[in-house]
N, C-alpha and C. Protein backbone atom coordinates (compact mmCIF):
# COMPACT_ATOMS: atom_id res chain seq x y z
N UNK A 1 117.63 49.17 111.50
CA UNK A 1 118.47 49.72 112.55
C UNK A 1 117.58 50.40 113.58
N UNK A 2 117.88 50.16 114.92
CA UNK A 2 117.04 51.00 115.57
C UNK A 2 117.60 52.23 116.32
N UNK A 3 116.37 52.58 117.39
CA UNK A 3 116.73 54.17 116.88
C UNK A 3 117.89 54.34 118.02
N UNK A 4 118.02 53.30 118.92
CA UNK A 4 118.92 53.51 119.78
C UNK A 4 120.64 53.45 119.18
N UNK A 5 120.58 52.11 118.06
CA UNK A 5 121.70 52.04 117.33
C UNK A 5 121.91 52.90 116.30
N UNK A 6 120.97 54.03 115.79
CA UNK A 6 121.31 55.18 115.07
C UNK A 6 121.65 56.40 115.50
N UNK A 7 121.51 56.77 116.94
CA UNK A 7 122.09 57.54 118.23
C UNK A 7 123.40 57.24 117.89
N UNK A 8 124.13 55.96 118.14
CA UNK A 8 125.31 55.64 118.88
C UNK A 8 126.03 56.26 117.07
N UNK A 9 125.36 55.63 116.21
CA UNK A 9 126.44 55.65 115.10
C UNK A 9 126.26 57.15 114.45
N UNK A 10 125.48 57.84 114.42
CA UNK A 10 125.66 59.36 114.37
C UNK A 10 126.45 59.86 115.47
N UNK A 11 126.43 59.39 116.89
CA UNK A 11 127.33 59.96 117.53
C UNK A 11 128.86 60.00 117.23
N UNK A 12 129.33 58.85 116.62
CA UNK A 12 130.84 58.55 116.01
C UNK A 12 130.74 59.28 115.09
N UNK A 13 129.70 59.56 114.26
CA UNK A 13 130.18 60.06 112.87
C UNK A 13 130.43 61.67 113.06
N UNK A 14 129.34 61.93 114.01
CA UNK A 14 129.82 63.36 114.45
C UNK A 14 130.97 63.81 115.61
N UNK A 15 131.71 62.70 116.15
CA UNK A 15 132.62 63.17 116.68
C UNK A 15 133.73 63.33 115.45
N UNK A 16 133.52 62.15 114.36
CA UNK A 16 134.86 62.06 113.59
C UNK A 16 134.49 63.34 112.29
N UNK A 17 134.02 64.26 112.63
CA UNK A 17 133.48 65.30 111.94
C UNK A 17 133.48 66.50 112.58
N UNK A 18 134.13 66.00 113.90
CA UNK A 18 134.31 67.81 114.77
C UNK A 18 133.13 68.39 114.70
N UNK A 19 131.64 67.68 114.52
CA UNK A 19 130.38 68.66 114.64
C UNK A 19 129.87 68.75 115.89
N UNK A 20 130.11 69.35 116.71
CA UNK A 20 129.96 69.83 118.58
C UNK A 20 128.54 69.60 118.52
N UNK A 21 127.86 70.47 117.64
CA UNK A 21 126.59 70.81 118.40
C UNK A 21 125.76 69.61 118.02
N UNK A 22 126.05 68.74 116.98
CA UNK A 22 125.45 67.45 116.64
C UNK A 22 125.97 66.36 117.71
N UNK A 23 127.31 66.44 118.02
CA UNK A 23 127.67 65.61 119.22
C UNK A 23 127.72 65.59 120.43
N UNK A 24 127.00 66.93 120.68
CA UNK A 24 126.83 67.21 122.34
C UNK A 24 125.54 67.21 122.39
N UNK A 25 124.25 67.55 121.26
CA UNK A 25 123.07 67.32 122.02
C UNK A 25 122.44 65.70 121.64
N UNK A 26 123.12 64.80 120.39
CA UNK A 26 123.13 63.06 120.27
C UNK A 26 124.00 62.66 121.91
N UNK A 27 124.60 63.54 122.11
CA UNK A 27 125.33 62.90 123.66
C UNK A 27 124.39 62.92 124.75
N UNK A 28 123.80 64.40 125.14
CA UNK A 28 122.50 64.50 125.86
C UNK A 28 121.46 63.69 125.70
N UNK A 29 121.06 63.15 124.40
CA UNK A 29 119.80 62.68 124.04
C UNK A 29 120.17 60.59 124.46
N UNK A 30 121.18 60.40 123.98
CA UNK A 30 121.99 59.20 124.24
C UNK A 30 121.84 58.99 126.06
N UNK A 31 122.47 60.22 126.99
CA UNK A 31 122.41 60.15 128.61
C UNK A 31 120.86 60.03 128.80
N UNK A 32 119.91 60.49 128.24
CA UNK A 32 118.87 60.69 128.88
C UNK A 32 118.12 59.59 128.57
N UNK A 33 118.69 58.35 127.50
CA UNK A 33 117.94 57.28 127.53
C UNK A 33 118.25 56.39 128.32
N UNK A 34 119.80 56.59 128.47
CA UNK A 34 120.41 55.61 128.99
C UNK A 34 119.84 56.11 131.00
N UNK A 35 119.98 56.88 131.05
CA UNK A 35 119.45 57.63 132.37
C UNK A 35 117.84 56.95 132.77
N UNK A 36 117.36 56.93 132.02
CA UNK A 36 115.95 56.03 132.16
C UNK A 36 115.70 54.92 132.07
N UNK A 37 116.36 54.31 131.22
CA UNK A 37 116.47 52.52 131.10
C UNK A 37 117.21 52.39 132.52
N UNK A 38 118.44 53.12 133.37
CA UNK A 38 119.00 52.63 134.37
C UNK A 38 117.77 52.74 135.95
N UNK A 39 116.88 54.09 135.51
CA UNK A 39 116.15 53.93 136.78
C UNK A 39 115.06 53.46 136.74
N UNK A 40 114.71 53.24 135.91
CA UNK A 40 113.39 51.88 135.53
C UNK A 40 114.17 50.49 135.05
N UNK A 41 114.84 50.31 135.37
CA UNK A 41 115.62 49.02 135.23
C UNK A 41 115.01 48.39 133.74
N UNK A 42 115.12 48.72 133.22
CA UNK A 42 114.37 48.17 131.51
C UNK A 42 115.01 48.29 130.39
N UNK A 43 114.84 48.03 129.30
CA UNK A 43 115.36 48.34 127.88
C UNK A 43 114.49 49.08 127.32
N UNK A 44 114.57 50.48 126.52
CA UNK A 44 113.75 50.94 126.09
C UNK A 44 113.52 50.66 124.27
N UNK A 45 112.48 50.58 124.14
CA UNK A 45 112.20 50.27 122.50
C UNK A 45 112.58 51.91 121.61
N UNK A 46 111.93 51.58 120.28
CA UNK A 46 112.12 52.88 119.44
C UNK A 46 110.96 53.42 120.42
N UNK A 47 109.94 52.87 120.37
CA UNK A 47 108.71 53.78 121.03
C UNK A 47 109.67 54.93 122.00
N UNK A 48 109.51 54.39 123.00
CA UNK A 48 110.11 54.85 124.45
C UNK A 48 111.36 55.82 124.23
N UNK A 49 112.15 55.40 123.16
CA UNK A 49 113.41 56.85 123.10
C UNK A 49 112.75 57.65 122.43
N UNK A 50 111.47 57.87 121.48
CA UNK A 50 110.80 58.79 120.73
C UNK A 50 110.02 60.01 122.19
N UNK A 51 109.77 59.03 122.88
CA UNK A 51 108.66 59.60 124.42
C UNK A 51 109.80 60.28 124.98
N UNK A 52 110.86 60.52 125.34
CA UNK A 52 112.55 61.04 125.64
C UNK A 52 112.85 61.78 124.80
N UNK A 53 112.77 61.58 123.74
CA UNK A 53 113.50 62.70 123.07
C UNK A 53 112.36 63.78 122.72
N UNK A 54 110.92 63.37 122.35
CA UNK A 54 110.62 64.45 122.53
C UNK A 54 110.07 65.10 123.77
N UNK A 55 110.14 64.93 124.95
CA UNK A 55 110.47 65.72 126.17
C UNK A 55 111.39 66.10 126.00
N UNK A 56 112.94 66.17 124.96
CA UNK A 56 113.86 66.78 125.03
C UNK A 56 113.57 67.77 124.68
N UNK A 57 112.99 67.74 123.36
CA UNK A 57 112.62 69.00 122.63
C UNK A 57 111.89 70.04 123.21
N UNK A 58 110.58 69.64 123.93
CA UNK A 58 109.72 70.44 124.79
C UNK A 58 110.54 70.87 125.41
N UNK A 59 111.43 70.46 126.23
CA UNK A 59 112.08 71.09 127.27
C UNK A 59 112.97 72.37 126.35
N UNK A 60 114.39 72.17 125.76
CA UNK A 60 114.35 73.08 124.72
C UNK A 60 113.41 74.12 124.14
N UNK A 61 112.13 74.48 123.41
CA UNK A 61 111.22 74.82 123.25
C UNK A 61 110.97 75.49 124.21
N UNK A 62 110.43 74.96 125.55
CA UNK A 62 109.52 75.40 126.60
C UNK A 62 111.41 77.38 126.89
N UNK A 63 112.48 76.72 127.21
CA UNK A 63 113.72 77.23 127.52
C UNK A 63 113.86 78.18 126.75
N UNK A 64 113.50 78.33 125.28
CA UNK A 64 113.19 79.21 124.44
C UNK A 64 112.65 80.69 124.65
N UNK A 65 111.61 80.42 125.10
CA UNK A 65 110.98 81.61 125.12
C UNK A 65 111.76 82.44 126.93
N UNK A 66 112.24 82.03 127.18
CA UNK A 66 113.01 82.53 128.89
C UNK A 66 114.20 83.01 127.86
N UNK A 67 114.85 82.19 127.36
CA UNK A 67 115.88 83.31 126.39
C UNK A 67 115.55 84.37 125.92
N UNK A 68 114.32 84.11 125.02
CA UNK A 68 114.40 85.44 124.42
C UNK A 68 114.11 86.78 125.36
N UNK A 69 113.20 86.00 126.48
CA UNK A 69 113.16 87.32 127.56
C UNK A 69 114.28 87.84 127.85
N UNK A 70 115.38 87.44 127.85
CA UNK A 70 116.35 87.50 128.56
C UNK A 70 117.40 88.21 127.90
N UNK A 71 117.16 87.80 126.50
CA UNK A 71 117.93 88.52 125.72
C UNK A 71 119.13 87.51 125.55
N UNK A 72 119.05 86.68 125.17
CA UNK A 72 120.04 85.86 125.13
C UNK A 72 120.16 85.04 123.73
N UNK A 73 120.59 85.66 123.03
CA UNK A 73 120.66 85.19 121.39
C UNK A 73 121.79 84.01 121.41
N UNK A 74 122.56 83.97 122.01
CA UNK A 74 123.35 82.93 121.72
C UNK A 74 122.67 81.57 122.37
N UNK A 75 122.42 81.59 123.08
CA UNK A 75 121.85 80.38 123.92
C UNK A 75 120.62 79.71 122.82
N UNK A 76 119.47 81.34 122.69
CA UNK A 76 118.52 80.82 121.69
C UNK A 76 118.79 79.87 120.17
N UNK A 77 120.20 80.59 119.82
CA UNK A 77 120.64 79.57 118.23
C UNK A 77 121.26 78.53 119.04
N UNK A 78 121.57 78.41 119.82
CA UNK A 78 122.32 76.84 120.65
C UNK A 78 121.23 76.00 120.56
N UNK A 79 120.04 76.44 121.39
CA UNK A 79 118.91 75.57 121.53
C UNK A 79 118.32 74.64 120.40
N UNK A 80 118.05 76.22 119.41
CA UNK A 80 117.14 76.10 118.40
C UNK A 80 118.15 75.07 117.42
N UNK A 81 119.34 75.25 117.36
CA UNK A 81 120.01 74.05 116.86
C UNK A 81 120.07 72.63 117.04
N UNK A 82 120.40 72.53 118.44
CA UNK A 82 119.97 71.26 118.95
C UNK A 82 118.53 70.55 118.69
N UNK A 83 117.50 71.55 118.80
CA UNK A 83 116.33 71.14 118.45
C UNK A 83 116.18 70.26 116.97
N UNK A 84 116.76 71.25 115.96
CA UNK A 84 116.32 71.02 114.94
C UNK A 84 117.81 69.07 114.35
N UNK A 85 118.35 68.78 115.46
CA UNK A 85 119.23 67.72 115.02
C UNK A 85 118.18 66.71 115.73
N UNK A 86 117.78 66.81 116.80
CA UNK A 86 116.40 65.95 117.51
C UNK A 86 115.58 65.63 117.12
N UNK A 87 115.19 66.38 116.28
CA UNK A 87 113.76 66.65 115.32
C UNK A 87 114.08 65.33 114.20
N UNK A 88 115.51 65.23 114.01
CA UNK A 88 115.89 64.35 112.79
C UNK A 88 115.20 62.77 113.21
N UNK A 89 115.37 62.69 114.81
CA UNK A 89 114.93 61.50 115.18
C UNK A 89 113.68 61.05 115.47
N UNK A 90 112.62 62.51 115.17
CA UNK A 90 111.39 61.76 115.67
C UNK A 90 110.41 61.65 114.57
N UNK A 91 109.51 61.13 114.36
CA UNK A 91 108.77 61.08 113.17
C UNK A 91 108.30 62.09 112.88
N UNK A 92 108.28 62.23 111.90
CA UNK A 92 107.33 63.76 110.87
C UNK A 92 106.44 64.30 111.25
N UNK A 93 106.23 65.54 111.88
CA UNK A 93 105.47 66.34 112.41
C UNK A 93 104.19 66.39 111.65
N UNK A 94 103.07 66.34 112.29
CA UNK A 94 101.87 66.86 111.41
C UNK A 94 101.57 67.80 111.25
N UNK A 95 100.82 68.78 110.37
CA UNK A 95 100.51 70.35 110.06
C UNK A 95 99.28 70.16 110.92
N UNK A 96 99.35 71.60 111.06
CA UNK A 96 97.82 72.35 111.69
C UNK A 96 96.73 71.82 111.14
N UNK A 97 96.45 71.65 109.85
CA UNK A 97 95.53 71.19 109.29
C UNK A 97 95.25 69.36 109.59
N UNK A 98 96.33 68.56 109.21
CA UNK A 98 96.41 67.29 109.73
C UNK A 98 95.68 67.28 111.31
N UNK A 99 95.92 68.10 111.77
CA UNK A 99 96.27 67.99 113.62
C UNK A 99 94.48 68.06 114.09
N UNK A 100 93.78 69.00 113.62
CA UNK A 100 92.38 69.32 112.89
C UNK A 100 91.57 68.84 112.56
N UNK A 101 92.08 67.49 111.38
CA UNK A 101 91.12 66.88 111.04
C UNK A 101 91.10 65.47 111.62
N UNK A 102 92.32 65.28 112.05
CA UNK A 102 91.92 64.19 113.31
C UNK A 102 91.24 64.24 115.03
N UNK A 103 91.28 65.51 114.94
CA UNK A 103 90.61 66.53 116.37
C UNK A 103 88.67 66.30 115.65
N UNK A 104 88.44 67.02 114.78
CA UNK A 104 87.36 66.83 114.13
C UNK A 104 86.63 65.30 113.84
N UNK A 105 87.11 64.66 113.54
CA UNK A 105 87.34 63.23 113.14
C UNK A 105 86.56 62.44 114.73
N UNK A 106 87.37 62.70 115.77
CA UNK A 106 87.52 61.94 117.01
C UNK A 106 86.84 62.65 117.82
N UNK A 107 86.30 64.02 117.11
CA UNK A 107 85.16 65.07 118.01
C UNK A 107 83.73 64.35 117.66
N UNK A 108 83.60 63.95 115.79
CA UNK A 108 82.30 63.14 115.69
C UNK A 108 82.46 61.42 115.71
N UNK A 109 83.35 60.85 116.12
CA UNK A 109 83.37 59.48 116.72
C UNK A 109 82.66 59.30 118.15
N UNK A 110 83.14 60.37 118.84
CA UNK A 110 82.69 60.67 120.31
C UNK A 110 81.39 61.51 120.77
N UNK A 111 80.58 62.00 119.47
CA UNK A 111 79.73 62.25 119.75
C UNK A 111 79.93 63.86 120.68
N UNK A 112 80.94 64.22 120.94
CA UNK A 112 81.10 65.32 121.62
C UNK A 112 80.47 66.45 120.77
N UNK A 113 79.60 67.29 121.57
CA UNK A 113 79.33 68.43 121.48
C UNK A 113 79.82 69.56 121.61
N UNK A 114 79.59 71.14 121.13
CA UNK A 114 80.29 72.07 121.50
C UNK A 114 80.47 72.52 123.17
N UNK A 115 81.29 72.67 123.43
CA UNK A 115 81.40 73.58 124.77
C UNK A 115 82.89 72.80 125.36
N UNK A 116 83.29 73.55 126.68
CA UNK A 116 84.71 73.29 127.08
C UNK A 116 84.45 71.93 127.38
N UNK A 117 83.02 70.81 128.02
CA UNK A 117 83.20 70.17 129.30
C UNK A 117 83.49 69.17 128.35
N UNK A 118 83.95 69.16 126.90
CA UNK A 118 84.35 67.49 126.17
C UNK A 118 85.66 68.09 126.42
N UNK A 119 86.37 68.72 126.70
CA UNK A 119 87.92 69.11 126.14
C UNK A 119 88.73 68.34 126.78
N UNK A 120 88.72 67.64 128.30
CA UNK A 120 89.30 66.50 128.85
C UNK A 120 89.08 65.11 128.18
N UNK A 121 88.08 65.08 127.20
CA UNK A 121 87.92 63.72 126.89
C UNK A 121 88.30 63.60 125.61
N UNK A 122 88.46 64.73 124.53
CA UNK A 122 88.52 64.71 123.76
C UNK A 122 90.04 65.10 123.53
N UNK A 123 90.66 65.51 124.22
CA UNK A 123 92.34 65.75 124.54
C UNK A 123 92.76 64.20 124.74
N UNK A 124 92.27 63.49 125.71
CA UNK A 124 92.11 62.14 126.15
C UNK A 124 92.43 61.52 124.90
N UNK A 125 91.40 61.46 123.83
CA UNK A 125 91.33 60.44 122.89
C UNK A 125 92.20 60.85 121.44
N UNK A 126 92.68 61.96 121.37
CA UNK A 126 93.12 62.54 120.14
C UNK A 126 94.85 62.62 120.50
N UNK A 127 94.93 63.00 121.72
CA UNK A 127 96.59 62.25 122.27
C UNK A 127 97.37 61.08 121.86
N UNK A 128 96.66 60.13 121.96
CA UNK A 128 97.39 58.58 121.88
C UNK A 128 97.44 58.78 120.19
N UNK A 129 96.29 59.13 119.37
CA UNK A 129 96.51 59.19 117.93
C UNK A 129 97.75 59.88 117.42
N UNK A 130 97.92 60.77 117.81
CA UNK A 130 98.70 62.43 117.57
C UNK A 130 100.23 61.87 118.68
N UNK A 131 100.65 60.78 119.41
CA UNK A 131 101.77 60.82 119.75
C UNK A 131 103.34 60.59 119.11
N UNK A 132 103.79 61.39 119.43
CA UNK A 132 105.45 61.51 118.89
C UNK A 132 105.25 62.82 117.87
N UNK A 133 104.04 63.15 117.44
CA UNK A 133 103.97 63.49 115.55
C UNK A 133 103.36 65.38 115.75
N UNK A 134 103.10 65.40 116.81
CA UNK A 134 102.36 66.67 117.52
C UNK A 134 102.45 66.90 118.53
N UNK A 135 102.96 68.87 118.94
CA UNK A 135 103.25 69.04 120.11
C UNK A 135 101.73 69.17 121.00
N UNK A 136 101.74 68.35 122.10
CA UNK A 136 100.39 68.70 123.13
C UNK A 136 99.97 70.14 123.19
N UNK A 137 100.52 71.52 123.08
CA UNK A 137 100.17 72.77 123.14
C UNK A 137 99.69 73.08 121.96
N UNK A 138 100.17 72.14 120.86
CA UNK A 138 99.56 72.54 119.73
C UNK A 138 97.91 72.21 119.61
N UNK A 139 98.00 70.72 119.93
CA UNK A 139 96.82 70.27 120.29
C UNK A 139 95.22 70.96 120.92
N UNK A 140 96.17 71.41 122.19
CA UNK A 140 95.08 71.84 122.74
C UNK A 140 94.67 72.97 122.44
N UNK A 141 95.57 73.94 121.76
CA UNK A 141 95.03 75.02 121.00
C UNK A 141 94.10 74.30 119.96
N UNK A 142 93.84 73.88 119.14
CA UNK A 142 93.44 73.45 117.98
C UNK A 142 91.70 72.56 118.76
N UNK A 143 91.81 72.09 119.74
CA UNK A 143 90.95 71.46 120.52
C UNK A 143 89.91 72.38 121.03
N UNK A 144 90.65 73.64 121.67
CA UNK A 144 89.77 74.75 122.03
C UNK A 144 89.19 75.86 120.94
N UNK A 145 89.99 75.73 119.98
CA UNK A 145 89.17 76.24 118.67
C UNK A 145 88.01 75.75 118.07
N UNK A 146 88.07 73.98 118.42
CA UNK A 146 87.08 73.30 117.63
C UNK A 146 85.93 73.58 118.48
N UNK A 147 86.23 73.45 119.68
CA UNK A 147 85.37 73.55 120.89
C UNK A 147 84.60 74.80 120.88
């Protein structure tokens, strides 16, 4: 099944289940593919709704921390909810440690040395490995540590 036809049929199952917050952010996540396949005129694969949904999440995430400035607890469990039904769709996050030893790994493939001036190249090459599975902020923290 793919991941576009597991959208649609969690979306029924959570309307016929009265679960709002499962059927309003599978509804968001559903517009925003369909929103991109219409302005790139294309069909998108599993790849491509994984690249969407997690910009959903970032975005969420990034919205996070402006709540809590704000003082806004309800919004923050709205978010953090939605997040965590999104999360169902993208592949398994890697740990800090995972994230590390493929940073390490692709630091002595490349021959890179210590100091900041590999951190564009080495962000470069440890990205495409680490996509869908790791957030980029995580990354580059973990990049500038190795560094």
């Amino acid at each position: 099944m793919s991941l576009k036809d597991r959208l649609s049929a969690d979306f029924k199952e959570a309307l016929k289940a009265h679960d709002k917050v499962r059927r309003d952010t599978i509804s968001f996540a559903r517009a925003a593919v369909k929103q991109y396949e219409i302005d790139n005129s294309t069909e998108l694969d599993d790849e491509g709704i994984i690249d969407i949904l997690t910009k959903q999440v970032k975005i969420r995430k990034d919205a996070l921390s402006d709540f809590e400035k704000a003082g806004r607890n309800d919004l923050i469990e709205s978010y953090t909810n939605e997040i965590k039904v999104l999360q169902e769709y993208l592949p398994k996050q890697l740990s800090e440690d995972e994230i590390r030893d493929i940073v390490l790994e692709t630091k002595k493939e490349l021959g890179i040395s210590e100091g900041k001036a590999g951190m564009g190249k080495l962000m470069g090459a440890v990205m495409p490995k680490v996509k869908g599975r790791a957030d980029g902020g995580e990354v580059k923290k973990i990049v500038m540590s190795v560094l």
